[in-house]
N, C-alpha and C. Protein backbone atom coordinates (compact mmCIF):
# COMPACT_ATOMS: atom_id res chain seq x y z
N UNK A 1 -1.36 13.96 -12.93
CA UNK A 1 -0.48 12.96 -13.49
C UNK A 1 -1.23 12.23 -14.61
N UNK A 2 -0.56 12.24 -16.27
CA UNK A 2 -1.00 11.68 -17.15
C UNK A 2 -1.00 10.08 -16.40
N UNK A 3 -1.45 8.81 -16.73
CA UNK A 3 -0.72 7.96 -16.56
C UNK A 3 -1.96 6.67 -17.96
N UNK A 4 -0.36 5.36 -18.62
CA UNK A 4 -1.13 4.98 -19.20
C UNK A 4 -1.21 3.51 -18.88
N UNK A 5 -2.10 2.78 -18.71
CA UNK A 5 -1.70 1.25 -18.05
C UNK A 5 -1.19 0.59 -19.23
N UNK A 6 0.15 0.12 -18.99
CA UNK A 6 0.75 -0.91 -19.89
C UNK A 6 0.82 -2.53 -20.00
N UNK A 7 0.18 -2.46 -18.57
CA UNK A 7 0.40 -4.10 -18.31
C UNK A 7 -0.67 -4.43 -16.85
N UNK A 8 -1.48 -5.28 -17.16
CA UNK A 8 -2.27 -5.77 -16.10
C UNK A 8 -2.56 -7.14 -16.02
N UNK A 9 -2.62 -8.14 -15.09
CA UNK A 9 -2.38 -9.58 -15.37
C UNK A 9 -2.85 -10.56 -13.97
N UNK A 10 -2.75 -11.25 -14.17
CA UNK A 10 -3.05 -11.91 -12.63
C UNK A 10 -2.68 -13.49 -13.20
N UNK A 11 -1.34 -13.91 -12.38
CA UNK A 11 -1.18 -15.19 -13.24
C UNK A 11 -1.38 -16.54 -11.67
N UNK A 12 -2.05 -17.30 -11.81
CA UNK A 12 -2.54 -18.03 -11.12
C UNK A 12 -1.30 -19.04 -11.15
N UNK A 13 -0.74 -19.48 -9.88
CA UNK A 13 0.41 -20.26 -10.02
C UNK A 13 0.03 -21.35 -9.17
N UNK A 14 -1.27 -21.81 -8.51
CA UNK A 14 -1.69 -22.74 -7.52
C UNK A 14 -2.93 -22.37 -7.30
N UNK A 15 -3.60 -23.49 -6.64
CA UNK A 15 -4.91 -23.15 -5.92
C UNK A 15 -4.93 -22.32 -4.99
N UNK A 16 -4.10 -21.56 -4.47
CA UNK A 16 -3.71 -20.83 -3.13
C UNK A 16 -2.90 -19.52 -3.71
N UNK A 17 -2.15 -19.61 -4.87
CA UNK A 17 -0.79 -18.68 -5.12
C UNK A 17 -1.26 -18.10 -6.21
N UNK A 18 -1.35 -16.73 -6.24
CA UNK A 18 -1.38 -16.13 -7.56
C UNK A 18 -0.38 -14.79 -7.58
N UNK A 19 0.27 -14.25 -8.46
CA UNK A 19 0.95 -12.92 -8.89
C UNK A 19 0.01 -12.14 -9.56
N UNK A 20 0.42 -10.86 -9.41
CA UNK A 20 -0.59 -9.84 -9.80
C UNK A 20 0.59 -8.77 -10.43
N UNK A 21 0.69 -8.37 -11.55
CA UNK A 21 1.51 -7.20 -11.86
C UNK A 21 0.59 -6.15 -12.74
N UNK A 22 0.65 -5.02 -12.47
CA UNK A 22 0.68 -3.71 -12.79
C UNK A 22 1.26 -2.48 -13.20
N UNK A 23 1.64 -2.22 -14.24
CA UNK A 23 2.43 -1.30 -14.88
C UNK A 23 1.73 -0.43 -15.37
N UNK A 24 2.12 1.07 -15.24
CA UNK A 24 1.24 2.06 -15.62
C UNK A 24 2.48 2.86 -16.64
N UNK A 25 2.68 3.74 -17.83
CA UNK A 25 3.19 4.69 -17.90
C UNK A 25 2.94 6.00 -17.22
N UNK A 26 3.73 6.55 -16.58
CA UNK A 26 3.40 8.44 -15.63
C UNK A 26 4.04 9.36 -16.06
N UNK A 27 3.46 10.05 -16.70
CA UNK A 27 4.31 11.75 -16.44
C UNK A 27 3.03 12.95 -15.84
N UNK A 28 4.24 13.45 -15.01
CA UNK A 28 5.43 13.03 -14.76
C UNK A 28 5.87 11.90 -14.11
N UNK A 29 6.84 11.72 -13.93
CA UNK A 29 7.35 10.73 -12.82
C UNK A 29 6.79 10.89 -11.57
N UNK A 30 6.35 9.34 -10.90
CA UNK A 30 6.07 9.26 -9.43
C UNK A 30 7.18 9.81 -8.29
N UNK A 31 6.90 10.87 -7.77
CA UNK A 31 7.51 11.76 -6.76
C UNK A 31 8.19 10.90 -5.69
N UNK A 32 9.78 10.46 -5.75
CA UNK A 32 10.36 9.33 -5.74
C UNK A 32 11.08 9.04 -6.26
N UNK A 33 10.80 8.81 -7.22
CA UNK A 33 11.32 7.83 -9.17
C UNK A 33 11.83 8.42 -9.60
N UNK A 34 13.02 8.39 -10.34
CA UNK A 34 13.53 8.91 -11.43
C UNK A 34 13.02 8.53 -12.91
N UNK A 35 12.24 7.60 -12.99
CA UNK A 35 11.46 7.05 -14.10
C UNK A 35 10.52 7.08 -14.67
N UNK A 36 9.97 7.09 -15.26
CA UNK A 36 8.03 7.29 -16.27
C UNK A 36 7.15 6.37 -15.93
N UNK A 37 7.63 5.20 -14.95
CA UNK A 37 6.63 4.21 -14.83
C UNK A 37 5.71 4.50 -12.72
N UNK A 38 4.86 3.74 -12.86
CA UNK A 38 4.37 3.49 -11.41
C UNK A 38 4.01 1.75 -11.95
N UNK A 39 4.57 1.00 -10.76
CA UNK A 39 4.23 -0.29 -10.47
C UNK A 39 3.73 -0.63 -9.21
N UNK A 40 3.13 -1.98 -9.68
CA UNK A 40 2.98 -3.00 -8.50
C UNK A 40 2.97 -4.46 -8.70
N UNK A 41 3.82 -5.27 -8.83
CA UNK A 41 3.42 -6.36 -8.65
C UNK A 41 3.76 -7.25 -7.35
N UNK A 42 2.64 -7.99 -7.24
CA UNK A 42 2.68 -8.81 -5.55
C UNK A 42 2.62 -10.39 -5.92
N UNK A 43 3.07 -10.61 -4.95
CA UNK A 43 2.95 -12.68 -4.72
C UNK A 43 1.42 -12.50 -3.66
N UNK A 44 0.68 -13.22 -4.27
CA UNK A 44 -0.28 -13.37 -2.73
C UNK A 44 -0.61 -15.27 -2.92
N UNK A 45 -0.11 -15.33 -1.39
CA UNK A 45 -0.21 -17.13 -0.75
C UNK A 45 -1.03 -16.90 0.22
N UNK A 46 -2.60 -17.56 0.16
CA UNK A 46 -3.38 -17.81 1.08
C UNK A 46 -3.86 -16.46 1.34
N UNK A 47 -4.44 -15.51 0.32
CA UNK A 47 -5.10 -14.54 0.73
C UNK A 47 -4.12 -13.21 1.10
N UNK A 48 -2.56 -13.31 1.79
CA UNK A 48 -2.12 -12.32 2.30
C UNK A 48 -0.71 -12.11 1.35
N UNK A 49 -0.64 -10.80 0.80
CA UNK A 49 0.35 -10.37 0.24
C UNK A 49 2.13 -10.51 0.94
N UNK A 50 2.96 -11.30 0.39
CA UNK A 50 4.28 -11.91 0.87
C UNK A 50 5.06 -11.26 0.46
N UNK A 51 4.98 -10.80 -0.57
CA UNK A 51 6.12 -10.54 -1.76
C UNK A 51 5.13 -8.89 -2.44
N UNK A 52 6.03 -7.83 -2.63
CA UNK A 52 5.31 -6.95 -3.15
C UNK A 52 6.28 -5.77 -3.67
N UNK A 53 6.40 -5.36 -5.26
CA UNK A 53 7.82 -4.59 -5.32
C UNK A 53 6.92 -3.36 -5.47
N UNK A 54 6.81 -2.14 -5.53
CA UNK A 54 5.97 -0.61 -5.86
C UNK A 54 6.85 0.16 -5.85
N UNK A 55 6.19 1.15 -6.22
CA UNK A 55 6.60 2.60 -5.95
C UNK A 55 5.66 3.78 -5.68
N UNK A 56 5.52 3.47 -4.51
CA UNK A 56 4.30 4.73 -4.46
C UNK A 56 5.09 6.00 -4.00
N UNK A 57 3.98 6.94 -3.99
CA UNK A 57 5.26 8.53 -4.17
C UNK A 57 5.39 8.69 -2.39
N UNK A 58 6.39 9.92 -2.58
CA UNK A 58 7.42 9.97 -1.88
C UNK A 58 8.44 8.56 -1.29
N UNK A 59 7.96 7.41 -1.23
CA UNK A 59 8.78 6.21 -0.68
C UNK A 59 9.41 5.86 -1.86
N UNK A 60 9.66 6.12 -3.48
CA UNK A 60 10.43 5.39 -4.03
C UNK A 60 10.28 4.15 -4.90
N UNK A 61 10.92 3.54 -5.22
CA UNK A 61 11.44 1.95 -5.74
C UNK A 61 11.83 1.31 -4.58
N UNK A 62 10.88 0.07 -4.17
CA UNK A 62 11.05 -0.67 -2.92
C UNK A 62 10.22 -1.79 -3.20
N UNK A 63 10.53 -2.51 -2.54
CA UNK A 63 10.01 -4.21 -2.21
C UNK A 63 10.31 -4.36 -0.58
N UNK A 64 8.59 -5.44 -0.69
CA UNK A 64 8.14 -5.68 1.00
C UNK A 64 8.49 -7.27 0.63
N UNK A 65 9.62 -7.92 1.43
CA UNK A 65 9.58 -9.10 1.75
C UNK A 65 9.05 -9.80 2.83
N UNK A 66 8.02 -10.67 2.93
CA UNK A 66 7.00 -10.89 4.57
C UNK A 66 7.39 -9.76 5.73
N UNK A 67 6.77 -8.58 5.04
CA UNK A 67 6.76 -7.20 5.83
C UNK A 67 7.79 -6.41 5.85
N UNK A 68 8.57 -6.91 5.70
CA UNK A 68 10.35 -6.41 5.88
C UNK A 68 10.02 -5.16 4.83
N UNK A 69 10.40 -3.81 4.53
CA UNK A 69 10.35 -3.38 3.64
C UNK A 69 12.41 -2.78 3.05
N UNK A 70 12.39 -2.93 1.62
CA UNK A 70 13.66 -2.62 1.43
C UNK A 70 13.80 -1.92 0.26
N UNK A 71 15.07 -0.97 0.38
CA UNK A 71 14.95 0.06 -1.43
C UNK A 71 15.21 -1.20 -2.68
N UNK A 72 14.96 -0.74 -3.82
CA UNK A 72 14.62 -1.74 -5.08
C UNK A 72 15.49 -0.82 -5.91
N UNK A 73 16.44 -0.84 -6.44
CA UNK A 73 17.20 -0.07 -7.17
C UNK A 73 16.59 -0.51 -8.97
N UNK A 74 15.62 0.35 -9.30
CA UNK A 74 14.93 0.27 -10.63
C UNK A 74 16.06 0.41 -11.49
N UNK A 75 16.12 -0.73 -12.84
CA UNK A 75 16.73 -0.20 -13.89
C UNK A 75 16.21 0.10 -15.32
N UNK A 76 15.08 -0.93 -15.39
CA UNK A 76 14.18 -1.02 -16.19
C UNK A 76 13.05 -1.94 -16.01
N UNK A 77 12.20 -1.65 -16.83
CA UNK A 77 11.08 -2.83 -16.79
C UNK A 77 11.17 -4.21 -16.87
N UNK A 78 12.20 -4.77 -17.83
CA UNK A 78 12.93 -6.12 -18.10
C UNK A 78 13.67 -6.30 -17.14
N UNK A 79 14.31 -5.98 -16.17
CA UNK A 79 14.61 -5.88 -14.91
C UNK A 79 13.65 -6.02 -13.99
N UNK A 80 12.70 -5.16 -13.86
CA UNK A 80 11.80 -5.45 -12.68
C UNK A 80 11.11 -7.05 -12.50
N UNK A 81 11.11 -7.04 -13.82
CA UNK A 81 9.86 -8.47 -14.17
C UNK A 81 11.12 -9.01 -13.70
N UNK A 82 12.41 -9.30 -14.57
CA UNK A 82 13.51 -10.48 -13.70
C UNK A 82 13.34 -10.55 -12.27
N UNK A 83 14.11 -9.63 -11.59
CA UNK A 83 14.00 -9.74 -10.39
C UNK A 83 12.86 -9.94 -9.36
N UNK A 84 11.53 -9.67 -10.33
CA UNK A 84 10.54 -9.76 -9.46
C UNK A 84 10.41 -11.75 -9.12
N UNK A 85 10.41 -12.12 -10.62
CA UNK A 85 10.24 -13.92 -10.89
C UNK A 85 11.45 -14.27 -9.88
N UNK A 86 12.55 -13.91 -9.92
CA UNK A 86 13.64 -14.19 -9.05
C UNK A 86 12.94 -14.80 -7.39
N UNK A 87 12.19 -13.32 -6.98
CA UNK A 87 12.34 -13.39 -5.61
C UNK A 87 10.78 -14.12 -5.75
N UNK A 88 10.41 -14.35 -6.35
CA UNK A 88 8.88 -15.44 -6.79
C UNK A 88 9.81 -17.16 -6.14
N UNK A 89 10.34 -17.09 -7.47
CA UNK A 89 11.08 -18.41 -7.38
C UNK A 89 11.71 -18.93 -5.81
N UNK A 90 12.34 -17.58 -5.43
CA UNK A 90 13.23 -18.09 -4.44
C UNK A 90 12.11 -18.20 -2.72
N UNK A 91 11.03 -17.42 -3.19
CA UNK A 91 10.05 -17.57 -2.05
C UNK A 91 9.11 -18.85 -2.03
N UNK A 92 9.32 -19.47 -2.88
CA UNK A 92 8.29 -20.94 -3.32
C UNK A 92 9.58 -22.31 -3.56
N UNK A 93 10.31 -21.88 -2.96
CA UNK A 93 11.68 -23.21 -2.93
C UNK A 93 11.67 -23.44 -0.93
């Protein structure tokens, strides 16, 4: 698998809270995906990952909500980042 990193970051949102996102370009596509990308970005509060959307192969486009795991219907990258801040926002209210 070619793959090219497009995006790497770690944005500190508290003394305790930081996000981490990861975007790679892949070809081929992650075995799963219908798409060119492999991701990860996570919420981590107090050391332990809460929030986490990926796609690792064979499982797909999915997000772990405090363990729960559920499918993530990918549409694009400007999408992922929305929905990712979404469920950011709505886990820190």
């Amino acid at each position: 698998m070619n793959a090219e990193l497009m995006l790497k970051e770690r944005i500190i949102l508290s003394e305790n809270i930081f996000a981490e996102i990861v975007i790679w370009f892949v070809s081929p596509p992650v075995h799963g995906s219908s798409h060119g990308f492999k991701y990860r970005l996570a919420l981590v509060v107090n050391n332990e990952c809460v929030l986490r959307y990926d796609n690792e192969a064979d499982k797909g486009d999915h997000k772990h909500i405090e363990g729960n795991e559920q499918p993530y219907a990918f549409k694009s990258i400007e999408d992922l980042l929305k929905d990712f801040w979404v469920d950011v926002d709505n886990r820190r209210v």
